[in-house]
Protein backbone atom coordinates (compact mmCIF):
# COMPACT_ATOMS: atom_id res chain seq x y z
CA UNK A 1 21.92 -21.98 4.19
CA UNK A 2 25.09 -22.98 6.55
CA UNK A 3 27.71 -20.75 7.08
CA UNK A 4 31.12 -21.82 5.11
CA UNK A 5 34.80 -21.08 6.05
CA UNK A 6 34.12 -17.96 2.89
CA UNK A 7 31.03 -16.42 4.21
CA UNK A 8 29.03 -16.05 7.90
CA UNK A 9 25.96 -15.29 8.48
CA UNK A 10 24.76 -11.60 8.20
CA UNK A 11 21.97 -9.52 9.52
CA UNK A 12 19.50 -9.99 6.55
CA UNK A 13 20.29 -13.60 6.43
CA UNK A 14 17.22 -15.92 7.70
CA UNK A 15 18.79 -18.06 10.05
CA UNK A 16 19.69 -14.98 12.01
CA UNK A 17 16.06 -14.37 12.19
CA UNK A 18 14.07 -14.23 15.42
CA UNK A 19 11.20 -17.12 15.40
CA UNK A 20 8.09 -15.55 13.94
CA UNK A 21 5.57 -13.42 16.91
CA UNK A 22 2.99 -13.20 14.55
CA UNK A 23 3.62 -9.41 14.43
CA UNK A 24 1.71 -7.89 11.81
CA UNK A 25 4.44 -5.74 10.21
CA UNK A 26 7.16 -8.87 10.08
CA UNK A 27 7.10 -9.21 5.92
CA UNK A 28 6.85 -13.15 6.95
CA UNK A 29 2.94 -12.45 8.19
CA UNK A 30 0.56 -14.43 5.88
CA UNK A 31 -1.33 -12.04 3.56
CA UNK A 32 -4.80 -12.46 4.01
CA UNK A 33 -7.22 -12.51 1.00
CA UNK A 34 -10.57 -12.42 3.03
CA UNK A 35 -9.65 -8.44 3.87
CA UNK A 36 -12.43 -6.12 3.45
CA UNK A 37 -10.48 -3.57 0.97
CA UNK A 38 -12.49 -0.54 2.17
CA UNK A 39 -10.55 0.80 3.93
CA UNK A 40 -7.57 1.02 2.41
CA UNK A 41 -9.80 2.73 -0.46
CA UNK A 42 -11.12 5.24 2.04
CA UNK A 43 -7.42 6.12 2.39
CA UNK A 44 -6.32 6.16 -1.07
CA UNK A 45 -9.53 8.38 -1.87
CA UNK A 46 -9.10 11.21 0.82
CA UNK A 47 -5.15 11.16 -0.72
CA UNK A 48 -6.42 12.01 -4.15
CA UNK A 49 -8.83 14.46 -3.24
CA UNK A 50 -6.15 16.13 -1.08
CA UNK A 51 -4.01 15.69 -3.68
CA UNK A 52 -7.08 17.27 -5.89
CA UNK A 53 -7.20 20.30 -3.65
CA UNK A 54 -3.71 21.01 -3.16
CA UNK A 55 -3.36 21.57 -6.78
CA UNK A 56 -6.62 23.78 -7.51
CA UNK A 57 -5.17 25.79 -5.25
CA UNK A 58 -1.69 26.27 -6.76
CA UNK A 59 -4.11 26.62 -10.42
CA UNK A 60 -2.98 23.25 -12.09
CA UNK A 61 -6.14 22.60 -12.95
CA UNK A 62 -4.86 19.39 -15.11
CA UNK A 63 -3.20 17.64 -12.06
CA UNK A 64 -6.46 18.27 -9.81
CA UNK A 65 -8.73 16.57 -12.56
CA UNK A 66 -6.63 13.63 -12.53
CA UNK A 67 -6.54 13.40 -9.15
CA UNK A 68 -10.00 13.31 -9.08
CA UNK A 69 -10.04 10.79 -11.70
CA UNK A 70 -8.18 8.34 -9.72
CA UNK A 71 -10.04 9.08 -7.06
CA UNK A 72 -13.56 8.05 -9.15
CA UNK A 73 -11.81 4.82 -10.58
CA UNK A 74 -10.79 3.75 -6.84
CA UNK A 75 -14.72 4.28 -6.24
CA UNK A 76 -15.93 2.37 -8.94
CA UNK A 77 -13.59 -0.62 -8.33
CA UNK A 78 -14.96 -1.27 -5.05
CA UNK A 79 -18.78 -0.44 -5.85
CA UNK A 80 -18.71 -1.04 -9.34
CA UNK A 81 -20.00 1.09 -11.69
CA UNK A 82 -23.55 2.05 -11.95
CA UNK A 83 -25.28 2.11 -14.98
């Protein structure tokens, strides 16, 4: 992209970019595959089940279930399902 006598170069253009740091929150860092996806299951799990208990308390029994649904199918994509 080269700037034109019409248009400069803004903010959100890349050649205003600094070079890359290899900072892991620059939305240019390479997206590793190899990842062990625990974690962020861990996460989303304790988020249902808070989710879960916020709403047994509060008596929507409906919401809580499916809460805890989500929380199960999270579970069994990472471990699979037992049979």
């Amino acid at each position: 992209m080269q700037a034109n006598k019409f248009t400069e170069f803004g903010v959100g253009d890349a050649p205003t970019w600094p070079a890359y740091a290899s900072h892991p929150l620059d939305p240019r860092a390479p997206m590793d595959d190899d990842e062990d996806p625990t974690l962020d299951v861990i996460s989303d799990v304790r988020s249902f089940l808070a989710t879960a208990e916020v709403a047994a308390s509060k008596g929507d029994l409906a919401k809580a279930r499916q809460a805890l649904i989500e929380a199960r199918l999270s579970l069994e994509e990472l471990v699979g399902v037992e049979q």
